[in-house]
Protein backbone atom coordinates (compact mmCIF):
# COMPACT_ATOMS: atom_id res chain seq x y z
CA UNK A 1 -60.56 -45.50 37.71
CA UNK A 2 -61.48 -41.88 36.74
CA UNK A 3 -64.69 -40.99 39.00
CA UNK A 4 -64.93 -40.45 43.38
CA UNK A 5 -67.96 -42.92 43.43
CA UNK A 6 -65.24 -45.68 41.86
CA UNK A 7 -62.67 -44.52 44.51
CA UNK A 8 -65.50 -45.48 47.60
CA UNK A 9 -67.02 -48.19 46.35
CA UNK A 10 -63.33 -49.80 45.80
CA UNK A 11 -63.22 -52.13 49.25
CA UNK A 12 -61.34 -50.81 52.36
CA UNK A 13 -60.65 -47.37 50.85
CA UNK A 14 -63.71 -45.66 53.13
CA UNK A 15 -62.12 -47.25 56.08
CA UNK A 16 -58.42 -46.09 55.15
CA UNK A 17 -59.72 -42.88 54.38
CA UNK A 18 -61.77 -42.28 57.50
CA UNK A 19 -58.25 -43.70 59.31
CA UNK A 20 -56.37 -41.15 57.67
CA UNK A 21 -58.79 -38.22 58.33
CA UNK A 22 -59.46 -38.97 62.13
CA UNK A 23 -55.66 -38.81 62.53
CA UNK A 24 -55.37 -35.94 60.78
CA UNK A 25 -57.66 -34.20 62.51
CA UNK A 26 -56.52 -35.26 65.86
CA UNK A 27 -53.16 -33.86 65.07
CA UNK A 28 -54.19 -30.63 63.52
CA UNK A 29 -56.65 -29.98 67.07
CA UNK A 30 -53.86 -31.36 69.21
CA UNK A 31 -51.36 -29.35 67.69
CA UNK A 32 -52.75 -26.57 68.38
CA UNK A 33 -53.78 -27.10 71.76
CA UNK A 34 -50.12 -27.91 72.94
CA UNK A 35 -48.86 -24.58 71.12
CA UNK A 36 -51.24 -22.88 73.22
CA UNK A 37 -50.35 -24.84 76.43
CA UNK A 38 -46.85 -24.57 76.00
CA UNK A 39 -47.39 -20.89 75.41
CA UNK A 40 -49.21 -20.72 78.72
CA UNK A 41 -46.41 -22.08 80.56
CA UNK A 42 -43.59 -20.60 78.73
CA UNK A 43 -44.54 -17.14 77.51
CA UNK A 44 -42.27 -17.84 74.24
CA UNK A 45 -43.30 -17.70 70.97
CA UNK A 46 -40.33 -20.00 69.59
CA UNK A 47 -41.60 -22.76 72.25
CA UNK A 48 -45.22 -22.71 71.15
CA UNK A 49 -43.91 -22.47 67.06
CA UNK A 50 -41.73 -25.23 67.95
CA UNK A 51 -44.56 -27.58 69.81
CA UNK A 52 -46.85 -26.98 66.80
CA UNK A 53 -43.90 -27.46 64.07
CA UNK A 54 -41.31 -29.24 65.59
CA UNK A 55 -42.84 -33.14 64.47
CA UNK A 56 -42.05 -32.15 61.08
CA UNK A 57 -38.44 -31.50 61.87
CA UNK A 58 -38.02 -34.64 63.52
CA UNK A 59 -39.84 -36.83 60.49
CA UNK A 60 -35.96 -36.11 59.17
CA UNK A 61 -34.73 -38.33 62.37
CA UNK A 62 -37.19 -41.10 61.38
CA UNK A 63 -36.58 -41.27 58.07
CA UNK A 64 -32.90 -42.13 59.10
CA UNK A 65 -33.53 -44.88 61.55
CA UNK A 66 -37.02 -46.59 61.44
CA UNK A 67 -38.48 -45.93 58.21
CA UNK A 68 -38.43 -48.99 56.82
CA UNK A 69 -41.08 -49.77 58.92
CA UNK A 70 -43.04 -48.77 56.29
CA UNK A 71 -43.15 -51.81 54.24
CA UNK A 72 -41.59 -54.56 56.92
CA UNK A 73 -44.92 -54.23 58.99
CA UNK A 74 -48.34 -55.70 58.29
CA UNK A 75 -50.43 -52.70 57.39
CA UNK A 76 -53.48 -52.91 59.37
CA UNK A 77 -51.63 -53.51 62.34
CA UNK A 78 -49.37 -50.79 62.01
CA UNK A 79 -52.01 -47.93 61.75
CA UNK A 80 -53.94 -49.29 64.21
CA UNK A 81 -50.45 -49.50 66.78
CA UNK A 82 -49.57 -45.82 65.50
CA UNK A 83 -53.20 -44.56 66.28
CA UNK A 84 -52.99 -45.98 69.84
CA UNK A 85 -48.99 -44.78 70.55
CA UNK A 86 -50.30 -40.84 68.97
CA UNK A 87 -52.88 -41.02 71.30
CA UNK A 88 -51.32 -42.16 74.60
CA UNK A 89 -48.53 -39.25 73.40
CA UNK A 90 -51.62 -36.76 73.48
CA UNK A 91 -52.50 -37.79 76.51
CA UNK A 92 -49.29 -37.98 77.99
CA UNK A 93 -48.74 -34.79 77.61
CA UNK A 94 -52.06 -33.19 78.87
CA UNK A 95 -50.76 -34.46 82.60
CA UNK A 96 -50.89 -31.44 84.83
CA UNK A 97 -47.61 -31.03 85.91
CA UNK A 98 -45.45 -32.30 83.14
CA UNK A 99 -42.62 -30.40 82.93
CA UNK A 100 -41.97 -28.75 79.05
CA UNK A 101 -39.09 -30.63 78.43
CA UNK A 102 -41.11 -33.75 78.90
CA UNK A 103 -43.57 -32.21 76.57
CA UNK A 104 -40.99 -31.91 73.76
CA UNK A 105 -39.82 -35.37 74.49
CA UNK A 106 -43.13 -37.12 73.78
CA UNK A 107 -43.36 -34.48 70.68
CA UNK A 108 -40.02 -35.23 69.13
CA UNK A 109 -40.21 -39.41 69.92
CA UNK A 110 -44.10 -39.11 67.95
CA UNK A 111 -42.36 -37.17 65.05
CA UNK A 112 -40.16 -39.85 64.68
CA UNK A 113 -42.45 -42.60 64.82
CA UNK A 114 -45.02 -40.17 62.47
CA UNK A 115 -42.48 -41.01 59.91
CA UNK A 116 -43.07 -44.62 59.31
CA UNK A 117 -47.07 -43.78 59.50
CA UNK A 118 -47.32 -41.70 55.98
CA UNK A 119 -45.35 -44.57 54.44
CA UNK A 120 -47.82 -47.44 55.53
CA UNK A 121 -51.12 -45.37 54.76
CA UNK A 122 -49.53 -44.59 51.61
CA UNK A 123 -48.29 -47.84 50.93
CA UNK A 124 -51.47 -49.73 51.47
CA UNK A 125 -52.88 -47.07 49.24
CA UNK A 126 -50.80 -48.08 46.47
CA UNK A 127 -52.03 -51.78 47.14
CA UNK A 128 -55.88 -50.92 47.61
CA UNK A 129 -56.48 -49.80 44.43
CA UNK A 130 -55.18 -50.36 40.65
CA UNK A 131 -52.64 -48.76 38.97
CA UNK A 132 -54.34 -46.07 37.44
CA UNK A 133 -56.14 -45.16 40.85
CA UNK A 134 -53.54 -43.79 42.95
CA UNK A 135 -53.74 -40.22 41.68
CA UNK A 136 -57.33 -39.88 41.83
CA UNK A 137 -56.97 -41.66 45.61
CA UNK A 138 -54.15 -39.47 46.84
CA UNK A 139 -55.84 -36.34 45.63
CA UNK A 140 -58.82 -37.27 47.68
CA UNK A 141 -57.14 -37.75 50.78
CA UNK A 142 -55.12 -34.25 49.63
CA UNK A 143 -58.18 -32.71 49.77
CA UNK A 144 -60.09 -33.86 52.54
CA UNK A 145 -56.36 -33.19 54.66
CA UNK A 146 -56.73 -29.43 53.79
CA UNK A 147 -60.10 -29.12 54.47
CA UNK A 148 -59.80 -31.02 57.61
CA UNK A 149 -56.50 -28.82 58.49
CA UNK A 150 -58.70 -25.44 57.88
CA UNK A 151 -61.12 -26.29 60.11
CA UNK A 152 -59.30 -28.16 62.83
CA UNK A 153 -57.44 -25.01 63.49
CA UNK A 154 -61.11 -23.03 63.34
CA UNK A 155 -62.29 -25.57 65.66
CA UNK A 156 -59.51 -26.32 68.09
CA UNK A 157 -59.53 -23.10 68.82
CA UNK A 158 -62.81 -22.54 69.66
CA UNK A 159 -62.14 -26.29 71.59
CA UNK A 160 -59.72 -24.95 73.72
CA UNK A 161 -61.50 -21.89 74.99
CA UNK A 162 -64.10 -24.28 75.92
CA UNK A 163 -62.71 -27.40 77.58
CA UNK A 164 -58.75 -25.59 78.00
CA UNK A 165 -56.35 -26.85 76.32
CA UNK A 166 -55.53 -29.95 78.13
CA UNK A 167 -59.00 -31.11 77.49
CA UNK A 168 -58.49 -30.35 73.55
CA UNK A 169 -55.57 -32.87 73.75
CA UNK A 170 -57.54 -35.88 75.84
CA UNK A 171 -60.33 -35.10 73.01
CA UNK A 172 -57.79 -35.72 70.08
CA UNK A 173 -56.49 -38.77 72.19
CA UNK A 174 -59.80 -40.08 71.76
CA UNK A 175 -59.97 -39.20 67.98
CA UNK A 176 -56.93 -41.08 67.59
CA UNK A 177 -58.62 -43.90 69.83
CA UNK A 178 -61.23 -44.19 67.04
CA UNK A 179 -59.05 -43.95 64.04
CA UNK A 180 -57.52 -46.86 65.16
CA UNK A 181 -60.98 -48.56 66.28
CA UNK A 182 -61.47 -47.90 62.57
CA UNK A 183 -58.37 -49.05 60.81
CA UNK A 184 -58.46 -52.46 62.79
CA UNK A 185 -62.24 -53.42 62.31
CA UNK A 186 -62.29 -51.66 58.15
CA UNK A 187 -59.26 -52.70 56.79
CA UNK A 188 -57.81 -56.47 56.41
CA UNK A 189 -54.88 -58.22 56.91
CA UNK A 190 -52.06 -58.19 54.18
CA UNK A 191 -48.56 -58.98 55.04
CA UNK A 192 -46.23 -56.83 54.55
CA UNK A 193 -44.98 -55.68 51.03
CA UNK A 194 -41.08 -56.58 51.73
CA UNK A 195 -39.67 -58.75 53.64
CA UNK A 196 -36.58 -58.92 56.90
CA UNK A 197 -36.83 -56.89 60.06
CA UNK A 198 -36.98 -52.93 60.63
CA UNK A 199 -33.80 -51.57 61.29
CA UNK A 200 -31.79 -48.18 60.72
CA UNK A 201 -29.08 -50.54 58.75
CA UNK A 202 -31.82 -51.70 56.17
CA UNK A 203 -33.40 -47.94 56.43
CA UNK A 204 -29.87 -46.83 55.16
CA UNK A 205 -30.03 -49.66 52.78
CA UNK A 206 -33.52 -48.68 51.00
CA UNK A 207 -33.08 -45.36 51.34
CA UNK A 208 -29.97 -45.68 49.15
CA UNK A 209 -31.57 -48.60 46.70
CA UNK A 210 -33.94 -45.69 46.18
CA UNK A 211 -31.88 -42.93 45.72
CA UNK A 212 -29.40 -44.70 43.24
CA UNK A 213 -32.20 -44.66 40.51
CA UNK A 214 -31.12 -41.26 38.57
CA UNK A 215 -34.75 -40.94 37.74
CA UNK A 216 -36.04 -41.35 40.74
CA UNK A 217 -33.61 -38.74 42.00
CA UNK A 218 -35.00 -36.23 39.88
CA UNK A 219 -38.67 -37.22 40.80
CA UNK A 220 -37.54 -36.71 44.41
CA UNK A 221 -35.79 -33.25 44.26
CA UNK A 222 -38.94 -32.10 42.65
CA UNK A 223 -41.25 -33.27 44.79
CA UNK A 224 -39.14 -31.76 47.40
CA UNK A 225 -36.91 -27.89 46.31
CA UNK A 226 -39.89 -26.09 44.34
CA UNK A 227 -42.87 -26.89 46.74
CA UNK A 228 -40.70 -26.45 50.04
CA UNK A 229 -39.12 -23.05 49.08
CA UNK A 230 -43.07 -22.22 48.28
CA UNK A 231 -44.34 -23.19 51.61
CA UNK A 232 -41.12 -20.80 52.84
CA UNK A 233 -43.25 -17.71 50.60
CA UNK A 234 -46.07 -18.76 52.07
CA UNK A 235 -44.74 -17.76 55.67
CA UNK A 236 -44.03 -14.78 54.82
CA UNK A 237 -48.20 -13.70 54.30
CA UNK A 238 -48.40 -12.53 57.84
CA UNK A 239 -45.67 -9.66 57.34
CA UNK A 240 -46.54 -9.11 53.80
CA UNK A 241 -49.69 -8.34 54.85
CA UNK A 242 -50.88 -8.58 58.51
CA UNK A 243 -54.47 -8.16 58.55
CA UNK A 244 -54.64 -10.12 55.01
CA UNK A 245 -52.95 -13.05 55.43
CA UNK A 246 -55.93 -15.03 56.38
CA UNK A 247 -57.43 -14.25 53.03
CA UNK A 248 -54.21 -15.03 51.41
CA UNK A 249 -53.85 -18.52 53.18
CA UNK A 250 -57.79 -19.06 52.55
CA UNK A 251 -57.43 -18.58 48.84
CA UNK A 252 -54.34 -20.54 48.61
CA UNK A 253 -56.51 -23.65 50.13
CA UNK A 254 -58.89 -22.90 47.73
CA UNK A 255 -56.09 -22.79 44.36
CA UNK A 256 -54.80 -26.12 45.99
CA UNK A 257 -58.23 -27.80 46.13
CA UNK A 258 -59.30 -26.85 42.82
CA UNK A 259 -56.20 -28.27 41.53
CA UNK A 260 -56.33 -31.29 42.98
CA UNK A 261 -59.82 -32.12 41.65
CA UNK A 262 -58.91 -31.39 38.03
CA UNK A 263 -55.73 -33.01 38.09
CA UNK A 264 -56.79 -35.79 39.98
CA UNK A 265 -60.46 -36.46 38.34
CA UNK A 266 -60.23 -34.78 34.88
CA UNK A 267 -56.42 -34.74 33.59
CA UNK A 268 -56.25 -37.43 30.88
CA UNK A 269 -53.33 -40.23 31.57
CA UNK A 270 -51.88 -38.86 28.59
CA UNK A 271 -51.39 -35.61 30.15
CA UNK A 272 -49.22 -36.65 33.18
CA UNK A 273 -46.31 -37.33 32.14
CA UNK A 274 -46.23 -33.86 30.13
CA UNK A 275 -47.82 -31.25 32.60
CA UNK A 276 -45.47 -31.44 35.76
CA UNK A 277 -42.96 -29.03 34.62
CA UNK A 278 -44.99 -26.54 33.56
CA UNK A 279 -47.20 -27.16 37.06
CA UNK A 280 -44.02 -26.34 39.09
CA UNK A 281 -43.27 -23.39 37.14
CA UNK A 282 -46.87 -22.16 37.73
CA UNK A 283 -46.46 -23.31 41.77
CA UNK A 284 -43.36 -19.89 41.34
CA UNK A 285 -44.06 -17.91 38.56
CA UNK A 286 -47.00 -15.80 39.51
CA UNK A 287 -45.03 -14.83 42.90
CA UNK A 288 -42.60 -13.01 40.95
CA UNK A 289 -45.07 -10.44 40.31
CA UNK A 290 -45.31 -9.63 44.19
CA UNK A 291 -42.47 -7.52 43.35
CA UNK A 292 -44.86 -4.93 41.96
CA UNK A 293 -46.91 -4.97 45.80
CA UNK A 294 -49.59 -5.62 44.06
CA UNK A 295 -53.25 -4.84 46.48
CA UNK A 296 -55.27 -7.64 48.09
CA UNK A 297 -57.34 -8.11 45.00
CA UNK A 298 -54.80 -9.43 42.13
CA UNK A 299 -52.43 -10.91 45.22
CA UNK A 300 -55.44 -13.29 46.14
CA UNK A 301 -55.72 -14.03 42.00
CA UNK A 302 -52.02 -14.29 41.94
CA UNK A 303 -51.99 -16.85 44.91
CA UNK A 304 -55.05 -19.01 43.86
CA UNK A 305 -53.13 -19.68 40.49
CA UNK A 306 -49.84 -20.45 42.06
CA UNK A 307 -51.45 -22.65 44.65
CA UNK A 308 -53.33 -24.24 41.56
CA UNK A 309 -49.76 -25.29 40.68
CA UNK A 310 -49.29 -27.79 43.81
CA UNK A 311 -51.14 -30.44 41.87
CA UNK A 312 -47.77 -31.09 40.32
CA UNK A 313 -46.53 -33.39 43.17
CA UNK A 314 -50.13 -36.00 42.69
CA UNK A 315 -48.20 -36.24 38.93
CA UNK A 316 -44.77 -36.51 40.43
CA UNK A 317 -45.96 -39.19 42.82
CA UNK A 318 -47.80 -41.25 40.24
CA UNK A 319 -44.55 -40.86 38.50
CA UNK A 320 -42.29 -42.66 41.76
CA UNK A 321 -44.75 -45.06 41.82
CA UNK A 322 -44.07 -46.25 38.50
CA UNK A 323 -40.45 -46.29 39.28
CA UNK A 324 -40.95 -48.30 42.52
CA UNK A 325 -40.82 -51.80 43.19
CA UNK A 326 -43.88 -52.65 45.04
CA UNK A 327 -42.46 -54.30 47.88
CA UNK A 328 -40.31 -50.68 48.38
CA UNK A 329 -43.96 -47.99 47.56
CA UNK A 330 -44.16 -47.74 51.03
CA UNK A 331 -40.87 -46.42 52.33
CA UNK A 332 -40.71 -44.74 48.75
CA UNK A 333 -43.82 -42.80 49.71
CA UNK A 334 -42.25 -42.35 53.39
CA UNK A 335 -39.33 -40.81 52.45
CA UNK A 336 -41.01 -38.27 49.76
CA UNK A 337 -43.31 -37.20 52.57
CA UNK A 338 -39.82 -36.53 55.33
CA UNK A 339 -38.05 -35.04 52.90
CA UNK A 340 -40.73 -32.68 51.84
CA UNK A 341 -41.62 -31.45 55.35
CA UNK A 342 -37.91 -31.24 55.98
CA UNK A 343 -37.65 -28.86 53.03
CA UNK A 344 -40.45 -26.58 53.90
CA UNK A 345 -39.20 -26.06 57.24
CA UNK A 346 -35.60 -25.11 55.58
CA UNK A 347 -38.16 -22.96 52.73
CA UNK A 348 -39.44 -21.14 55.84
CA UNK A 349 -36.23 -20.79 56.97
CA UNK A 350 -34.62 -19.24 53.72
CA UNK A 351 -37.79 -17.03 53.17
CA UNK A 352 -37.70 -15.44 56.76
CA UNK A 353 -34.00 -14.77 56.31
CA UNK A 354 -34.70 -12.97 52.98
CA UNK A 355 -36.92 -11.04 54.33
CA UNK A 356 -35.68 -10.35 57.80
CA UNK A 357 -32.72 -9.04 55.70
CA UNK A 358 -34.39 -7.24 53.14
CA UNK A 359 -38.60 -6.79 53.06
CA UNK A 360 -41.45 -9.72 52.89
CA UNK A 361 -42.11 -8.64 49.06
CA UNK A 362 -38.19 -9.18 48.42
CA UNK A 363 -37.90 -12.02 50.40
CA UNK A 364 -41.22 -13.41 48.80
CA UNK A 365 -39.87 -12.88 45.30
CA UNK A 366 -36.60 -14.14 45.66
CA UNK A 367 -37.69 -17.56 47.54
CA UNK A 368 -40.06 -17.93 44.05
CA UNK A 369 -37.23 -17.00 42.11
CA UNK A 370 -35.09 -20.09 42.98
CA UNK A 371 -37.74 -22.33 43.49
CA UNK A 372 -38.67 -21.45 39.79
CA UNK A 373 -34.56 -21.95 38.87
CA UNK A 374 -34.93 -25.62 40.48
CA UNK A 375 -37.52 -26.25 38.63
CA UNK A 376 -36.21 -25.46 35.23
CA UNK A 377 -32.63 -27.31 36.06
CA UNK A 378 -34.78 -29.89 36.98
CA UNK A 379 -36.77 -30.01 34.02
CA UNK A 380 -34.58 -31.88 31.29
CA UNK A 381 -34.12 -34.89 33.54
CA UNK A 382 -38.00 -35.05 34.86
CA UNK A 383 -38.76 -34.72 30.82
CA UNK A 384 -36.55 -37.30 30.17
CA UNK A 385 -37.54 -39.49 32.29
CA UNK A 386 -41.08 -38.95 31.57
CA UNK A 387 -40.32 -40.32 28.20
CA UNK A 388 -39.03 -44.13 29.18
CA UNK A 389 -43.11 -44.50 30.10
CA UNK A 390 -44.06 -46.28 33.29
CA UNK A 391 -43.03 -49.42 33.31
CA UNK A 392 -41.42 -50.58 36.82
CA UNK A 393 -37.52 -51.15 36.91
CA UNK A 394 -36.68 -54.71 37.77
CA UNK A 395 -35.35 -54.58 41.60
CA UNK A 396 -32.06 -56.49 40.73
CA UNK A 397 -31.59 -53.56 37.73
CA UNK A 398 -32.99 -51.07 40.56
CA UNK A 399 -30.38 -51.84 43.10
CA UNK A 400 -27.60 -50.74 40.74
CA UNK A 401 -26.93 -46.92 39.91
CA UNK A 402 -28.58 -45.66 37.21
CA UNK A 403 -26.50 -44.38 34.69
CA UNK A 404 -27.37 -41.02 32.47
C-alpha cells in the first residue's frame, strides 16, 4: 500500500479516520475553552496551563492501571463508549457552578481513561489494513491531527468569544457525540485482539511482557527521550522570541507535515529500517546552532528541518509493530503514546529549568544537546535491531527476557 487513494478506499479506514479527527478536534476546542474558563475563575496561569495540559500527565496513571483495555475490549465498542464518556466529561464540566476542583476531577479521571483510547484506535489500525500500510495510515492521521490541532486552537478561540466558553465545551460535547455516532454506524465488530479481563494486574503483566523484549526497549526509549526533550525546546519559542514564536511553531507544523508525507508516501521499505537514526539526529542537530541567536529567517529554516526530523517515530512505530504480537499492538501502541506525552511534559520541564537558570538560547541548546546524546547511545541497539528484519517474535519466546 504506497498511495492515500489505497489508504481510503481500504474499508472502515474513512470511518476510523473521521472517529479519530472529530475527537481530536473536540479535545483541541475543549481544551482550550476550559483553560480559558478556569482562567476566568481562577486568575492563575498554572491552573489554566494545567486544565489544558494536565490529561497528558495523567495518561502516565492510565497506563499503570487500565491500559490493557486496549486490546481486552471489542474495538468498535470501545471508541464509541470513550466518545460518549469524553463528551458527558465536556459537558460536565461546562455546569455553571462547578467548583474547580470538580473541574480537575473530571479532567484527571478523562486523562486516565484517554489512555486506553490511543491504544484501541491504534490497535484497530494495525488490524484495518496490511502490513505494509500502517506507516502510510499513521502518517495520515499524523497529519490531519496537526492540522486539525492548528486550527482548533484558531477556531476555539474565536468559538469562545462567540458562544463563551462554556458553550465551546457543550459544542465539543457534541463533536464527541458524533465521533461516536460515527465509529458505531462505520466501523464493524471484531473481538478483541487478546483475550481475559482488564485489570491493573494484567496491565502490569503486559506492560512488562513488553518491556522484557531488549529490542523493543530500545524502540521505546526512542520513541520516547529524543522527541520529548524536543517538545521541551519547543516551549521555550515564546521566551526565545516573544513576538516570533507563532512563526516558529507555524513552521515547525509545516517541517512535521512535510515529513510525514515523504516518509510515509515516498520512503522505500528498504529505507526504514536504515533512516531512523539519522532522523533523530536531524529532530536535535540543527538546534545546536541556536547557540549562535541566529535572526527569524535561518531560525524558521533551522526549525522546519529539525521538525522534518519527527518522521522518525512513523519508522520507529512500524518497527514495534513488527516486534509485537498482534493480540498485544494495541496496548503496545498505548503505552508508546503515555510514555511519550509523559516525556514531553518532563522535556518541558528540563527545558524551562535550563533556561530559567541560564537563557532560552542556552536552555534551547542544551535540551538538543542531550536529546542528540540519547540518540546516539541509542543508536547501536536500534541498528542492531534493525538488522534481525521484521519478522514477529513468537509470544511464548516474547514473554521471556531478551538477552543481548
Amino acid at each position: 500500500m504506497r498511495t492515500y487513494r489505497e489508504l481510503f478506499l481500504t474499508k472502515e479506514f474513512t470511518p476510523l479516520f473521521l472517529a479519530a479527527s472529530g475527537q481530536t478536534a473536540a479535545q483541541t476546542v475543549s481544551g482550550l475553552a476550559l483553560g480559558i474558563l478556569v482562567y476566568q475563575r481562577t486568575g492563575s496561569a498554572l491552573l489554566s496551563s494545567l486544565a489544558m495540559f494536565a490529561p497528558a500527565l495523567a495518561h502516565m496513571v492510565g497506563a499503570a492501571t487500565v491500559l490493557s483495555g486496549a486490546d481486552r475490549l471489542p474495538p468498535r465498542a470501545a471508541m464509541t463508549g470513550l466518545s460518549l464518556l469524553f463528551g458527558a466529561g465536556t459537558a460536565l464540566q461546562a455546569i455553571p457552578g462547578l467548583p474547580v476542583w470538580g473541574m480537575f476531577l473530571v479532567l484527571l479521571g478523562l486523562g486516565v481513561v484517554g489512555s486506553v483510547s490511543g491504544g484501541v484506535r491504534y490497535g484497530l489500525l494495525n488490524e484495518i489494513l496490511p502490513r505494509d500500510g500502517y506507516l502510510i495510515g499513521r502518517s495520515m492521521l499524523n497529519m490531519s491531527f496537526g492540522i486539525i490541532q492548528i486550527c482548533g486552537f484558531a477556531v476555539g478561540g474565536a468559538l469562545v468569544t462567540v458562544l463563551s466558553a462554556r458553550g465551546t465545551l457543550l459544542l465539543s460535547a457534541v463533536l464527541y457525540l458524533l465521533a461516536a455516532v460515527v465509529a458505531c454506524c462505520g466501523l464493524s465488530s471484531r473481538p478483541p485482539r487478546g483475550a481475559g479481563r482488564t485489570s491493573v494486574a494484567e496491565t502490569w503483566r503486559t506492560n512488562a511482557r513488553l518491556w522484557s523484549s531488549l529490542p523493543r526497549r530500545y524502540v521505546y526509549l526512542a520513541l520516547w527521550v529524543p522527541n520529548g526533550l524536543i517538545v521541551g525546546v519547543e516551549s521555550l519559542y515564546v521566551p526565545y522570541s516573544p513576538n516570533d514564536a507563532g512563526m516558529l511553531f507555524a513552521f515547525g507544523a509545516v517541517g512535521m507535515l512535510i515529513g510525514d508525507v515523504a516518509v510515509g508516501r515516498f520512503l522505500p521499505a528498504r529505507w526504514r529500517g536504515r533512516l531512523a537514526v539519522p532522523l533523530c539526529v536531524l529532530l536535535a542537530a540543527p538546534y545546536l546552532l541556536f547557540a549562535l541567536h541566529p535572526g527569524l529567517p535561518v531560525a524558521l529554516v533551522l526549525v522546519t528541518v529539525a521538525t522534518f526530523g519527527y518522521a522518525a517515530g512513523l519508522l520507529l512505530q512500524d518497527r514495534l509493530m513488527a516486534l509485537t504480537p498482534d493480540e498485544l499492538s494495541g496496548q503496545a501502541l498505548g503505552l508508546h503514546s503515555s510514555g511519550m506525552l509523559t516525556m514531553q511534559g518532563v522535556g518541558a520541564a528540563v527545558a524551562g529549568s535550563v533556561a530559567e537558570l541560564t537563557s532560552p538560547a542556552t536552555g534551547i541548546v542544551a535540551t538538543a544537546a542531550v536529546s542528540l546524546a540519547t540518540t546516539l547511545l541509542l543508536a547501536p541497539g536500534l541498528i542492531r535491531g534493525m538488522a534481525t528484519g521484521d519478522k514477529k517474535k513468537d509470544p511464548d519466546q516474547d514473554a521471556a527476557p531478551a538477552r543481548q
